[in-house]
Protein backbone atom coordinates (compact mmCIF):
# COMPACT_ATOMS: atom_id res chain seq x y z
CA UNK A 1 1.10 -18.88 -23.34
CA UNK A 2 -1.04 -21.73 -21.05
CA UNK A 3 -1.25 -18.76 -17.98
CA UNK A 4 -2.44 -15.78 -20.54
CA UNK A 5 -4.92 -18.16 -22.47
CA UNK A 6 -8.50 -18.08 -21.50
CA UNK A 7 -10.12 -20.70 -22.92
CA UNK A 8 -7.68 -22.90 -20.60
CA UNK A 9 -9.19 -24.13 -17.43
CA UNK A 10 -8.34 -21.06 -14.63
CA UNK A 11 -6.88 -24.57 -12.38
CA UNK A 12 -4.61 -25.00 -15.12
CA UNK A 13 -3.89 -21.74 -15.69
CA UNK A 14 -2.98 -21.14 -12.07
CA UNK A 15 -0.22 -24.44 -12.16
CA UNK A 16 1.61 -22.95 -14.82
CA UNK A 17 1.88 -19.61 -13.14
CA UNK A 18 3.30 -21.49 -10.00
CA UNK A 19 5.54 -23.48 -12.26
CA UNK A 20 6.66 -20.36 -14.10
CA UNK A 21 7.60 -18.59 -10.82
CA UNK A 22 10.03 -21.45 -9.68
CA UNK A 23 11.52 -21.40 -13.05
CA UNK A 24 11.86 -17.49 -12.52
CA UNK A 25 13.42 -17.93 -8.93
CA UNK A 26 15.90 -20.63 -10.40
CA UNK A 27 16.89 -19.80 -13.83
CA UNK A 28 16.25 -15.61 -14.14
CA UNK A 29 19.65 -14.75 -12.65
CA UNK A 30 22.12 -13.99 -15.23
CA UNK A 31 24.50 -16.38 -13.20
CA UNK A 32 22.58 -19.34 -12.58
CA UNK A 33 22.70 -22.97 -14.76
CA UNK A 34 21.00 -22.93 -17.70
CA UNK A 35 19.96 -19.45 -17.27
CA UNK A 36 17.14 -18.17 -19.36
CA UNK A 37 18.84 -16.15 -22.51
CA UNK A 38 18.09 -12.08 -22.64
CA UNK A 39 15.88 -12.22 -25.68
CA UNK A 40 13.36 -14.43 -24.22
CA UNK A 41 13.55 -12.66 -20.97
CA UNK A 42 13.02 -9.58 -23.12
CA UNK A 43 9.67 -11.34 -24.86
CA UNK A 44 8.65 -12.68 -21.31
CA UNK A 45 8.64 -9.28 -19.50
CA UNK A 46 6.74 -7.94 -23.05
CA UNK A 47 3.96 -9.73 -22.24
CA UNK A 48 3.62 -9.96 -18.13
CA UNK A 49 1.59 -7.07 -18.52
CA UNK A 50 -1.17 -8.40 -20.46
CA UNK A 51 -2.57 -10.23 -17.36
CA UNK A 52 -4.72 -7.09 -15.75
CA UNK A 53 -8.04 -8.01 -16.97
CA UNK A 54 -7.73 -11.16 -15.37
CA UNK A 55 -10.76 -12.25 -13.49
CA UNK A 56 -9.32 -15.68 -11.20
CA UNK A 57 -8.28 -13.25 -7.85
CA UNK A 58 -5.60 -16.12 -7.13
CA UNK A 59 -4.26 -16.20 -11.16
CA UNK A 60 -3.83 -12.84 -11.02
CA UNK A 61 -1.79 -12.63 -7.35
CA UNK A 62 0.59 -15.06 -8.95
CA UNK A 63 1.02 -13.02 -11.91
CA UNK A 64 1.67 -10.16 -9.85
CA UNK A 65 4.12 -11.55 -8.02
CA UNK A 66 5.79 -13.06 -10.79
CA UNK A 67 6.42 -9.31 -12.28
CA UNK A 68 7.68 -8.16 -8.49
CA UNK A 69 10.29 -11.18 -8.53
CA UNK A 70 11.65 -9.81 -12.33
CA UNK A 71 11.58 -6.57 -11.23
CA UNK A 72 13.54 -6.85 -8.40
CA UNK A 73 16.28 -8.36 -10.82
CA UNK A 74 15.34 -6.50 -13.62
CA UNK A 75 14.40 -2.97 -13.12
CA UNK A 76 15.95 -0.38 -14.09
CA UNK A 77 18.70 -1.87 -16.70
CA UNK A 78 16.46 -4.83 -18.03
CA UNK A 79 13.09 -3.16 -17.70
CA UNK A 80 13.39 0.44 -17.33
CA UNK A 81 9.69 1.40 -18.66
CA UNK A 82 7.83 -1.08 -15.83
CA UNK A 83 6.94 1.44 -13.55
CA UNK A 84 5.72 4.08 -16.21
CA UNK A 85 3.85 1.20 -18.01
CA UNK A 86 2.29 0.58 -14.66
CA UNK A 87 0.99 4.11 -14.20
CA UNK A 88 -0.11 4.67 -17.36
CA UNK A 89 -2.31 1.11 -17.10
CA UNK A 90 -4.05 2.88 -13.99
CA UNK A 91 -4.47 6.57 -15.67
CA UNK A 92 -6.27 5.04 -18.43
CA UNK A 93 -8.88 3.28 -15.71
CA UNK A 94 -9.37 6.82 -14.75
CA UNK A 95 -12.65 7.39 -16.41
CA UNK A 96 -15.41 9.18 -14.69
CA UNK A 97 -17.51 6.28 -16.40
CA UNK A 98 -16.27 3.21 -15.19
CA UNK A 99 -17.19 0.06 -15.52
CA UNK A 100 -16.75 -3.43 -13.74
CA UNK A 101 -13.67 -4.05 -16.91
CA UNK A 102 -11.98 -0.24 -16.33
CA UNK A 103 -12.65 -1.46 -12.17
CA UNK A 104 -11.16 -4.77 -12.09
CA UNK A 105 -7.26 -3.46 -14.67
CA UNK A 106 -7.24 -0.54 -11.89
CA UNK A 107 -7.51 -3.19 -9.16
CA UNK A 108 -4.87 -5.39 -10.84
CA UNK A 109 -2.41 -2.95 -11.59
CA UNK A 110 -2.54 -1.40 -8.18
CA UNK A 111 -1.91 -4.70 -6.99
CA UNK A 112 1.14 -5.27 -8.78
CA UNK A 113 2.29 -1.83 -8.56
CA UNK A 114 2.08 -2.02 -4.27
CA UNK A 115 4.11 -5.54 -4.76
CA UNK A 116 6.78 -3.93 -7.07
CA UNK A 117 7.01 -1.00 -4.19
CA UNK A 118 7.77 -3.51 -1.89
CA UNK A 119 10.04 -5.66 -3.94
CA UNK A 120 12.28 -2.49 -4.43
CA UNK A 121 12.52 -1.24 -1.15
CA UNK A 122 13.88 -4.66 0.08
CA UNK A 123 16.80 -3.96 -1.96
CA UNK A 124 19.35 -2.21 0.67
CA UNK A 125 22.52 -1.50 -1.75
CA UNK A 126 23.23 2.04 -1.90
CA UNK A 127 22.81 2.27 -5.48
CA UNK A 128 19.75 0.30 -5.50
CA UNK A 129 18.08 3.19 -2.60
CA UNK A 130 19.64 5.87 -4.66
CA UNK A 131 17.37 4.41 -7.95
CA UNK A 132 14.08 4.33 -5.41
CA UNK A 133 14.33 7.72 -4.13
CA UNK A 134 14.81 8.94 -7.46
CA UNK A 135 11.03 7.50 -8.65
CA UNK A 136 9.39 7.75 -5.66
CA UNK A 137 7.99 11.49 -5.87
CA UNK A 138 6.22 10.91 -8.72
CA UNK A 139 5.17 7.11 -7.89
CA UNK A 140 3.78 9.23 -4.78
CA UNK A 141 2.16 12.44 -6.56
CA UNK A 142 0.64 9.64 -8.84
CA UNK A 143 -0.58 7.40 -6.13
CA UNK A 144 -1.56 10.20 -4.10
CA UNK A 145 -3.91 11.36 -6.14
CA UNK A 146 -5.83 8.29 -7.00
CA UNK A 147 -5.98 7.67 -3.38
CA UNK A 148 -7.58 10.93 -2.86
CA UNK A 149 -10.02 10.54 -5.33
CA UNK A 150 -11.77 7.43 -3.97
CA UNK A 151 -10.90 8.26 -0.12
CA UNK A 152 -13.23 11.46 -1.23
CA UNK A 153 -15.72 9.41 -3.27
CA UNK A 154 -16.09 7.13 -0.25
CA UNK A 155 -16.90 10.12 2.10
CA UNK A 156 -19.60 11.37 -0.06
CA UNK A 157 -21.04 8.24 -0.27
CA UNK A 158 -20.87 8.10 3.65
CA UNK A 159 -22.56 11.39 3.40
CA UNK A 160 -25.54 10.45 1.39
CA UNK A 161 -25.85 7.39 3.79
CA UNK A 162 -24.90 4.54 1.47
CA UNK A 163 -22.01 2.79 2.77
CA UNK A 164 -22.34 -0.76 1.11
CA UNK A 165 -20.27 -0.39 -1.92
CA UNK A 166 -16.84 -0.84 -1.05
CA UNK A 167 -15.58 0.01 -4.67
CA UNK A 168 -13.63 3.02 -3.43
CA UNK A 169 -12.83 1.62 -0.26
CA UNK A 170 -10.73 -1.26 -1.99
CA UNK A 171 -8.75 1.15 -3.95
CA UNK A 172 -7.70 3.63 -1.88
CA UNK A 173 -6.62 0.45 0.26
CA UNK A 174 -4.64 -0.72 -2.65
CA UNK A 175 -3.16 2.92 -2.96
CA UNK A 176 -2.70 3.40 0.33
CA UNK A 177 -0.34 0.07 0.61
CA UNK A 178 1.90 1.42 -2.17
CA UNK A 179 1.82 5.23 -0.48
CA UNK A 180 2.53 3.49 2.73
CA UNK A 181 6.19 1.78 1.36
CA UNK A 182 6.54 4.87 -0.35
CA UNK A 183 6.85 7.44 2.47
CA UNK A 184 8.45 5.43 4.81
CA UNK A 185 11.26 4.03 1.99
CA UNK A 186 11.13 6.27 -0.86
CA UNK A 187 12.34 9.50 1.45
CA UNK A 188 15.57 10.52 2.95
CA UNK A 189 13.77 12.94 4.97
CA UNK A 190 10.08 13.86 5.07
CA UNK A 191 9.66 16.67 6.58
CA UNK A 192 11.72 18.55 3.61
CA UNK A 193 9.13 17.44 0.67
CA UNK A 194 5.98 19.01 0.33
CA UNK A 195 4.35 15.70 -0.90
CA UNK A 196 5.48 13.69 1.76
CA UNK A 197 4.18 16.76 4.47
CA UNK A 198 0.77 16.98 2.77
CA UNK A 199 0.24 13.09 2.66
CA UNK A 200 1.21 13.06 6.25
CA UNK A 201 -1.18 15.36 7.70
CA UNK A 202 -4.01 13.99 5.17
CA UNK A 203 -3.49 10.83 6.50
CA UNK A 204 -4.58 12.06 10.30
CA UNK A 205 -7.57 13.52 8.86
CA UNK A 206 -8.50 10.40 7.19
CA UNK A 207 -7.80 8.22 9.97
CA UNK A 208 -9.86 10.89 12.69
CA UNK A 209 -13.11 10.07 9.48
CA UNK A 210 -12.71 6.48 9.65
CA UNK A 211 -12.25 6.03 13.45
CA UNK A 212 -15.30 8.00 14.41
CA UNK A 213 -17.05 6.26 11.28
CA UNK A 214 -15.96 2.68 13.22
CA UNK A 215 -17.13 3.82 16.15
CA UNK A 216 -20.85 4.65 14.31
CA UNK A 217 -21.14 1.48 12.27
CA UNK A 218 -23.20 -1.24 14.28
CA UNK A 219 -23.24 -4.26 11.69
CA UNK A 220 -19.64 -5.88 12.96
CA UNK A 221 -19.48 -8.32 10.13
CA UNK A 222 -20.88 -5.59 7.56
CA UNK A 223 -17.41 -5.41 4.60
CA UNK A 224 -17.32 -1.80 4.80
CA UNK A 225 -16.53 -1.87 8.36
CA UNK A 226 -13.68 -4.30 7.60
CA UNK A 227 -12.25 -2.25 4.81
CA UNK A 228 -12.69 0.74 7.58
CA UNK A 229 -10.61 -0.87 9.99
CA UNK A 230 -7.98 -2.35 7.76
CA UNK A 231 -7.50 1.68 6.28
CA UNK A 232 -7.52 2.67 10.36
CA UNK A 233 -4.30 -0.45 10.91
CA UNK A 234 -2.64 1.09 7.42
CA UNK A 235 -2.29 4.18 8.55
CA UNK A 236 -1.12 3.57 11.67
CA UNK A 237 1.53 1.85 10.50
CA UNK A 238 2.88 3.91 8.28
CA UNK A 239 3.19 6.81 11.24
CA UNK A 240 4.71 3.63 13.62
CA UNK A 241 7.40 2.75 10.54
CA UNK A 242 8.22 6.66 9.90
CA UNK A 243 8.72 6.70 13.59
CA UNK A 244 11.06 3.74 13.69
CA UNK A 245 13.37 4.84 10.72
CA UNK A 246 12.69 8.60 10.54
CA UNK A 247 12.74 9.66 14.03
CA UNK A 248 13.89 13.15 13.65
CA UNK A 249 12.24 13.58 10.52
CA UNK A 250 8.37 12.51 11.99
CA UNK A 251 8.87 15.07 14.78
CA UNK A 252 10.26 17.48 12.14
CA UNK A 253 7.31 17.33 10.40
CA UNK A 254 4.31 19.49 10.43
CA UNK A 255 1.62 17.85 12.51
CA UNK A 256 2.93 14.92 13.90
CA UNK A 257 1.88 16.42 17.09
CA UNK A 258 -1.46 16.15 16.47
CA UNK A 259 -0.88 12.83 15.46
CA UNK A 260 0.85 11.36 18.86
CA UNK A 261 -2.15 13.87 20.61
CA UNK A 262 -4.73 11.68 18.93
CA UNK A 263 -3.17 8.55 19.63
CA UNK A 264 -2.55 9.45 22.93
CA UNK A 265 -6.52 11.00 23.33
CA UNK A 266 -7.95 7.25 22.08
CA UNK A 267 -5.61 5.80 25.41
CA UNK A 268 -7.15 7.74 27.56
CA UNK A 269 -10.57 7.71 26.42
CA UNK A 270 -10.46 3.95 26.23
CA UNK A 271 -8.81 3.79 29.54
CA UNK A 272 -11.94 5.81 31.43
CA UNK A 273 -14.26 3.47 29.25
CA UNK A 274 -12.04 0.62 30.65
CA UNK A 275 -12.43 1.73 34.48
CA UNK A 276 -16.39 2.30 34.13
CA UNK A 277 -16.84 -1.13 33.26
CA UNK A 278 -17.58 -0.58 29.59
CA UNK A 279 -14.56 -1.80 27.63
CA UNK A 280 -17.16 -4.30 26.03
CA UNK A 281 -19.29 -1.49 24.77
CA UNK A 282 -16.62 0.21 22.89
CA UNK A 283 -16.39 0.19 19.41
CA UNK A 284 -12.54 0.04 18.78
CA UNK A 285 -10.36 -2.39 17.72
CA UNK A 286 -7.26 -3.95 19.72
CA UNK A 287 -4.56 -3.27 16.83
CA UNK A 288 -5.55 0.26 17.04
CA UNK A 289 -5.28 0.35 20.80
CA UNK A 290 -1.65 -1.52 20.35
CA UNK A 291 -0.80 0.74 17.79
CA UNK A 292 -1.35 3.46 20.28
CA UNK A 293 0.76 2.19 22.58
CA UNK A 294 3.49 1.02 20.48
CA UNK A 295 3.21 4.52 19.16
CA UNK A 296 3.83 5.78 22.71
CA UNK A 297 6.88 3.97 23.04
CA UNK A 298 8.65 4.16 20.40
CA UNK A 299 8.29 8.13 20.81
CA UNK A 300 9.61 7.82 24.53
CA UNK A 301 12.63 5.24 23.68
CA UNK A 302 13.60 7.03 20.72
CA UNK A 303 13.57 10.24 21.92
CA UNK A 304 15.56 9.11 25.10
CA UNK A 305 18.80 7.93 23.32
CA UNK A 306 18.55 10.75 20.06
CA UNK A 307 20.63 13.36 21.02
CA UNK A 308 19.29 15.22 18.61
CA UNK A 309 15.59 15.47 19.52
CA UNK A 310 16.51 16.84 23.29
């Protein structure tokens, strides 16, 4: 009751959502001391949902959290409609007149959604993988989608030359951390799903836009460039991850030549940039450059000791 009201100070507010967390860490399992009884677990996970229109950024992390940590124990058997609820908070933000009240629930609920993805696919029981590869083709076609929509939004925008709201931008971050867990979790083997194939080779073509969009933005401090940059890291770590646990899978899958080319073409371009005495003058950044390289060798160790890719 103090965290959802209001008219409580936000200070406040925030203390009894730290509070509430320990309590939920020590007293949520059905086996601990004292343990909190079903039915007011039941009226408890009723109402964690209530918190999207939150405005305090830090009120609402904790809340968001606070639903990961229940879902992790909870979902499916306690809380089977979570994820569903989740989505359908985010469809209803789709609007194409949105305001700052339809922006700020989408933000919210993409934020908890991306910390639920994550709190499930830390779960490594059979059972428990079996459950997230069973909802992740439609948490992806879902995701997807909304990503799509503001990565394209964004692009127009870049085409009509204004680049300093970062509306779209922070979504289709927030969408692209949840795709990212997704793909790389969700999936037994991507290069047999159509989604996961499509997403894959978008992805490229997105991160070719925003690296040559980097390279042409000259205010270093300006947001837009940081959201740019964190998109370029993102993706790059989703094709370093899919590399790492789906080895056969990423080289299976349509494209993913093109990706280790373009990787490979940034080396070698920065190299010669390197060797003329210019490595000041160009406009990359050094996780990008590592993620090349790290790239590089996981493809060559990997692809030493798999049988199966010689």
């Amino acid at each position: 009751d103090v965290i959802l009201d209001k008219s409580i100070d936000a200070n406040i507010r925030f203390l009894g959502a730290i509070f509430f967390k320990h309590g939920v860490d020590r007293y949520w399992r059905k086996s601990a001391k004292n343990a909190i009884n079903p039915a007011e677990k039941a009226k408890i996970r009723s109402r964690l949902l209530f918190f999207m229109d939150e405005e305090f950024n830090q009120l609402a992390t904790q809340n968001a959290i606070l639903v990961s940590k229940i879902a992790r124990l909870d979902y499916p058997n306690e809380w089977p409609d979570l994820l569903q609820s989740l989505l359908s908070i985010i469809h209803s933000t789709l609007t194409p007149s949105s305001n700052a009240q339809t922006i700020l629930i989408q933000k919210r609920a993409l934020l908890t959604l991306h910390l639920v993805i994550k709190s499930l696919c830390s779960k490594t029981i059979g059972a428990d993988r079996k459950i997230l590869e069973q909802i992740s083709p439609e948490l992806l076609r879902n995701v997807a989608s909304i990503y799509v929509e503001h990565a394209n939004r964004f692009f127009a925008m870049i085409s009509s030359n204004d680049i300093g709201d970062t509306t779209h931008l922070e979504t289709s971050l927030s969408a692209l951390k949840c795709i990212r867990r997704l793909i790389v979790y969700g999936f037994r083997d991507i290069s047999q799903v159509e989604e996961t194939k499509d997403f894959f080779a978008l992805a490229l073509e997105h991160l070719q836009k925003f690296h040559a969009l980097r390279n042409a933005l000259q205010e270093n401090t300006s947001p837009t460039l940081v959201h740019v940059s964190t998109h370029i890291i993102l993706i790059g770590k989703m094709y370093i991850d899919l590399l790492k646990s789906h080895t056969v899978a990423f080289i299976m899958t349509p494209r993913s030549i093109d990706v280790i080319h373009f990787y490979l073409q940034l080396l070698v371009t920065y190299g010669k940039s390197y060797e003329k005495g210019n490595s000041a003058k160009f406009n990359t950044i050094e996780k990008f450059l590592v993620q090349a390289l790290l790239l590089l060798k996981g493809l060559i160790r990997k692809t030493s000791y798999n049988k199966d890719l010689r």
